[in-house]
PDB file of N, CA and C in Angstrom:
ATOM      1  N   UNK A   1       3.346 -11.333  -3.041  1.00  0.00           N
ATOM      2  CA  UNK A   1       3.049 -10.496  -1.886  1.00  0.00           C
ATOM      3  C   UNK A   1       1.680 -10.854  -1.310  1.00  0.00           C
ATOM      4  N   UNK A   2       0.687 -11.340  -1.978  1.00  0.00           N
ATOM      5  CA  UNK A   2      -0.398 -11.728  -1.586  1.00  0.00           C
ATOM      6  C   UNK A   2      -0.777 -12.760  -0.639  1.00  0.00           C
ATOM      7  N   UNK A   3       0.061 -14.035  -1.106  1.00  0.00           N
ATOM      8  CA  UNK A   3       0.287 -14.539  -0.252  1.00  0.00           C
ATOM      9  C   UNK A   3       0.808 -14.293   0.778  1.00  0.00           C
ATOM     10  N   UNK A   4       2.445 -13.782   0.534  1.00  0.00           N
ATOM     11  CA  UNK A   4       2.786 -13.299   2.551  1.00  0.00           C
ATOM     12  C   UNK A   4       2.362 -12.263   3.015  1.00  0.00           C
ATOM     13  N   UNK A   5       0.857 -11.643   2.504  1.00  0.00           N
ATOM     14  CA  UNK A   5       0.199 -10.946   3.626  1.00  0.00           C
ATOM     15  C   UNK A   5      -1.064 -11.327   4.140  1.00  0.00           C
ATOM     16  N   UNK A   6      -1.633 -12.094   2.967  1.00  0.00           N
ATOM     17  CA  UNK A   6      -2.576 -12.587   3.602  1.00  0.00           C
ATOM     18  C   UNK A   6      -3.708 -12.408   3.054  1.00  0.00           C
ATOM     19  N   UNK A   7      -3.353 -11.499   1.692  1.00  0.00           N
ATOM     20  CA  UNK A   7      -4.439 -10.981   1.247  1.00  0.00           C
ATOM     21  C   UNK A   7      -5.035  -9.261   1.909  1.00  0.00           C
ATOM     22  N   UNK A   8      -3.607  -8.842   2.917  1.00  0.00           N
ATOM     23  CA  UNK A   8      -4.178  -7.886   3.574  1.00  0.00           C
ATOM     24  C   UNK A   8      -4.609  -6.281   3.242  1.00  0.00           C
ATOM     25  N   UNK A   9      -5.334  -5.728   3.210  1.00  0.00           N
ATOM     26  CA  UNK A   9      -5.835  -4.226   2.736  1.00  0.00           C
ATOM     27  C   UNK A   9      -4.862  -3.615   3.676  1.00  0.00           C
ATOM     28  N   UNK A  10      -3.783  -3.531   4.424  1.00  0.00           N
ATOM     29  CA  UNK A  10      -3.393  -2.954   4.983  1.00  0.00           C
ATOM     30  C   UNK A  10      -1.668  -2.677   4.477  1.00  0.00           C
ATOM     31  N   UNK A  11      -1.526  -3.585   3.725  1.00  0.00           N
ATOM     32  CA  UNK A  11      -0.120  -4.109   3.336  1.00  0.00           C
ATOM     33  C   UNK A  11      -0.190  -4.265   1.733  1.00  0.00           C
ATOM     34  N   UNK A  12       1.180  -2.956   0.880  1.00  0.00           N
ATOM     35  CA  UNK A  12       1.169  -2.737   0.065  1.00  0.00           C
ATOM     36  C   UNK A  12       2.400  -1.768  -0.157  1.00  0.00           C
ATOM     37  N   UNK A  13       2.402  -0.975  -1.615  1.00  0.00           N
ATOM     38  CA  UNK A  13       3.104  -0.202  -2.034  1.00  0.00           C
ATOM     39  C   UNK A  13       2.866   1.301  -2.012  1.00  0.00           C
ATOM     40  N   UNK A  14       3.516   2.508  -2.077  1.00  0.00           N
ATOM     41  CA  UNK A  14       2.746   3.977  -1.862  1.00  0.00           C
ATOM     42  C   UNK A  14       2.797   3.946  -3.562  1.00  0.00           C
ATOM     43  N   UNK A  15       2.149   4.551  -4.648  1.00  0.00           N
ATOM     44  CA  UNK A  15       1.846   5.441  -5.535  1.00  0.00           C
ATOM     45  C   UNK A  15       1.253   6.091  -5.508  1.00  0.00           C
ATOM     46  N   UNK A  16       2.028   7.434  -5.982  1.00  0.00           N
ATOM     47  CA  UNK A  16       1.705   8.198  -6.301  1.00  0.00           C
ATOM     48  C   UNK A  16       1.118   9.507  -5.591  1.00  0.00           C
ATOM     49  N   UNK A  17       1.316   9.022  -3.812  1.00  0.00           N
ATOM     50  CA  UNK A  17       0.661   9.278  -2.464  1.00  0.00           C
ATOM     51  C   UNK A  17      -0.368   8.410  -1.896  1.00  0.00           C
ATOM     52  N   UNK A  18      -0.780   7.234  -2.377  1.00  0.00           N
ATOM     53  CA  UNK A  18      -1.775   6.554  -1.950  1.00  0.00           C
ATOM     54  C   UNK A  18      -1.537   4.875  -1.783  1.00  0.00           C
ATOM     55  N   UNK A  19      -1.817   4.231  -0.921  1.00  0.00           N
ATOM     56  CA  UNK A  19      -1.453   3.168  -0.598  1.00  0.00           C
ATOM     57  C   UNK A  19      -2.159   2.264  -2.016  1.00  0.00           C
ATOM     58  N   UNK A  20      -1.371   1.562  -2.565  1.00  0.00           N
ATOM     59  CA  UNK A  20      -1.816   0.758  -3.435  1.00  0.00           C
ATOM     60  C   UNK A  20      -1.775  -0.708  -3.020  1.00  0.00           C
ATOM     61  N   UNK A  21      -2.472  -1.902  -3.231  1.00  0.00           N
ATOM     62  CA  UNK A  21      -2.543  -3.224  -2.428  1.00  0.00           C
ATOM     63  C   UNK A  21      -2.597  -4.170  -4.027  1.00  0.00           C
ATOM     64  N   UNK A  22      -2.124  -5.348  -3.450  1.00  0.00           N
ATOM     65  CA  UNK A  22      -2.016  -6.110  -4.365  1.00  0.00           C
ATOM     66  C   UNK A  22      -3.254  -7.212  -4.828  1.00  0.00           C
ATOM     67  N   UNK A  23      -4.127  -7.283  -3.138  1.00  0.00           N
ATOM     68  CA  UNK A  23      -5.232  -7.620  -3.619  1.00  0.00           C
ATOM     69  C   UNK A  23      -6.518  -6.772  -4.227  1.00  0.00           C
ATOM     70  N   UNK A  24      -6.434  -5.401  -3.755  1.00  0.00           N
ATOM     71  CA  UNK A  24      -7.652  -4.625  -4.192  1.00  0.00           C
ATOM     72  C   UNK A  24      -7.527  -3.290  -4.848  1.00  0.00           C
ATOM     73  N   UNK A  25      -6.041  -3.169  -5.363  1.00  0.00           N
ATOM     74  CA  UNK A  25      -5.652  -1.599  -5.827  1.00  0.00           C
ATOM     75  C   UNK A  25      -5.441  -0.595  -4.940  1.00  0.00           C
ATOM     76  N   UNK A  26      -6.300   0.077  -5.373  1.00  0.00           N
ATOM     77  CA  UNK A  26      -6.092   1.566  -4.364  1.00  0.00           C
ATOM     78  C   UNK A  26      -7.106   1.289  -3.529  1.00  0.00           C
ATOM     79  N   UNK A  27      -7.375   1.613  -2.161  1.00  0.00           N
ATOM     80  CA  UNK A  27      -7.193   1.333  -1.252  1.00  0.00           C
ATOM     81  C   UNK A  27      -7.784   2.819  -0.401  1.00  0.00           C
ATOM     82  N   UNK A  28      -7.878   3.610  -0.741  1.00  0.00           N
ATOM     83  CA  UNK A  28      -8.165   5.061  -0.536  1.00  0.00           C
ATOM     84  C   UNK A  28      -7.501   5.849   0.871  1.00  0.00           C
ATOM     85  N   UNK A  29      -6.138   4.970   1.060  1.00  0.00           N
ATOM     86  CA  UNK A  29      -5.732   5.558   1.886  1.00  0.00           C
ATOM     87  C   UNK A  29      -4.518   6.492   1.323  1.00  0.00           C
ATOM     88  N   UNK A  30      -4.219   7.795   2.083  1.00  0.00           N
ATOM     89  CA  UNK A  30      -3.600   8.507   1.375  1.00  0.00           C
ATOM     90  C   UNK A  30      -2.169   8.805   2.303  1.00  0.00           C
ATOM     91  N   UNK A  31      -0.960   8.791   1.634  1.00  0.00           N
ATOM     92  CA  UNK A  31       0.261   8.331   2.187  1.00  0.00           C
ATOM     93  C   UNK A  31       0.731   9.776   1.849  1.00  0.00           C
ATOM     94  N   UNK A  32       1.570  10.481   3.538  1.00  0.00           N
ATOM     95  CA  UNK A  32       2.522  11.466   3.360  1.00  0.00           C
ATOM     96  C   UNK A  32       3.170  11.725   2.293  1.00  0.00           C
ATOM     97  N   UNK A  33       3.317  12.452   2.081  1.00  0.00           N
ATOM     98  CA  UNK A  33       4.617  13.144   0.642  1.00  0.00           C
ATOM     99  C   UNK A  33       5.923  12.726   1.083  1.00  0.00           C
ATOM    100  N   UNK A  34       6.330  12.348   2.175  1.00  0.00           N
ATOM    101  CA  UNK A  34       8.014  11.952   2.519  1.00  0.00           C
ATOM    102  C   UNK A  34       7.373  10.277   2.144  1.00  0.00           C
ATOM    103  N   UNK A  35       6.415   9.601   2.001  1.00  0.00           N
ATOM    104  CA  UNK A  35       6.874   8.349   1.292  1.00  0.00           C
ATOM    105  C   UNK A  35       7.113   8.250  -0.298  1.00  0.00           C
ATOM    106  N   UNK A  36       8.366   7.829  -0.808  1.00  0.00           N
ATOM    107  CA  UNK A  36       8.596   7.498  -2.097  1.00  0.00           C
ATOM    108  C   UNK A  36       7.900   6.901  -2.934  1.00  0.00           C
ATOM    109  N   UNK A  37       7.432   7.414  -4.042  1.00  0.00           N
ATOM    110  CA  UNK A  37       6.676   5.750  -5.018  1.00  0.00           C
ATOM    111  C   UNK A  37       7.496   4.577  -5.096  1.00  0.00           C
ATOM    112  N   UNK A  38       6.641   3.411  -4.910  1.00  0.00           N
ATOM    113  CA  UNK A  38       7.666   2.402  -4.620  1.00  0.00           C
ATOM    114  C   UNK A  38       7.776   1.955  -3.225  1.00  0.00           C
ATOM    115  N   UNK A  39       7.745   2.397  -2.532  1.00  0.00           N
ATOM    116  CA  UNK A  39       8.080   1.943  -0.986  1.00  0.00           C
ATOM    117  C   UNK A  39       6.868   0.896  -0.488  1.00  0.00           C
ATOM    118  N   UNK A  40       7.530   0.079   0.183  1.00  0.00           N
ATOM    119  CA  UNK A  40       6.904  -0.849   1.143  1.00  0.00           C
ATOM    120  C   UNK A  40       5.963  -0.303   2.173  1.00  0.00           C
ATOM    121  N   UNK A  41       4.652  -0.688   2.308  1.00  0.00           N
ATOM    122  CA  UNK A  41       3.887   0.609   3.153  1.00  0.00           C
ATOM    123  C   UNK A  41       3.159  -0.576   4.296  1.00  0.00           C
ATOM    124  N   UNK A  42       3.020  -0.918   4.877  1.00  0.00           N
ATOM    125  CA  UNK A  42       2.022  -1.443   6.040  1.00  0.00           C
ATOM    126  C   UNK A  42       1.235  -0.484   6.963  1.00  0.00           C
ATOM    127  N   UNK A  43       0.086  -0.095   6.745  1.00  0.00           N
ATOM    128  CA  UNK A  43      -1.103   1.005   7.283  1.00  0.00           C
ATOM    129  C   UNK A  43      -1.584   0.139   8.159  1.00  0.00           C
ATOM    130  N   UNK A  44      -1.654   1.000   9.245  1.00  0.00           N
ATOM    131  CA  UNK A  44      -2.707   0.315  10.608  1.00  0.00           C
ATOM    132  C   UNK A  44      -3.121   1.157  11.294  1.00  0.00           C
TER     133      UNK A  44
END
């Protein structure tokens, strides 16, 4: 995933309510309750 994003802080997974990223973890953005853990998230 890192590669096909680019390395981007914007592009990641929701846990737990919070955008998690593959280059930097959590991310401190905080994701609605209707997203699932697990889900594909792109924040902008």
């Amino acid at each position: 995933m890192i590669n096909l994003t680019g390395g981007s802080l914007a592009i990641g997974t929701a846990s737990s309510g919070s955008l998690l990223t593959p280059s930097s973890g959590y991310v401190g953005v905080t994701l609605p309750a209707a997203v699932p853990t697990g889900a594909a998230v792109a924040y902008q």
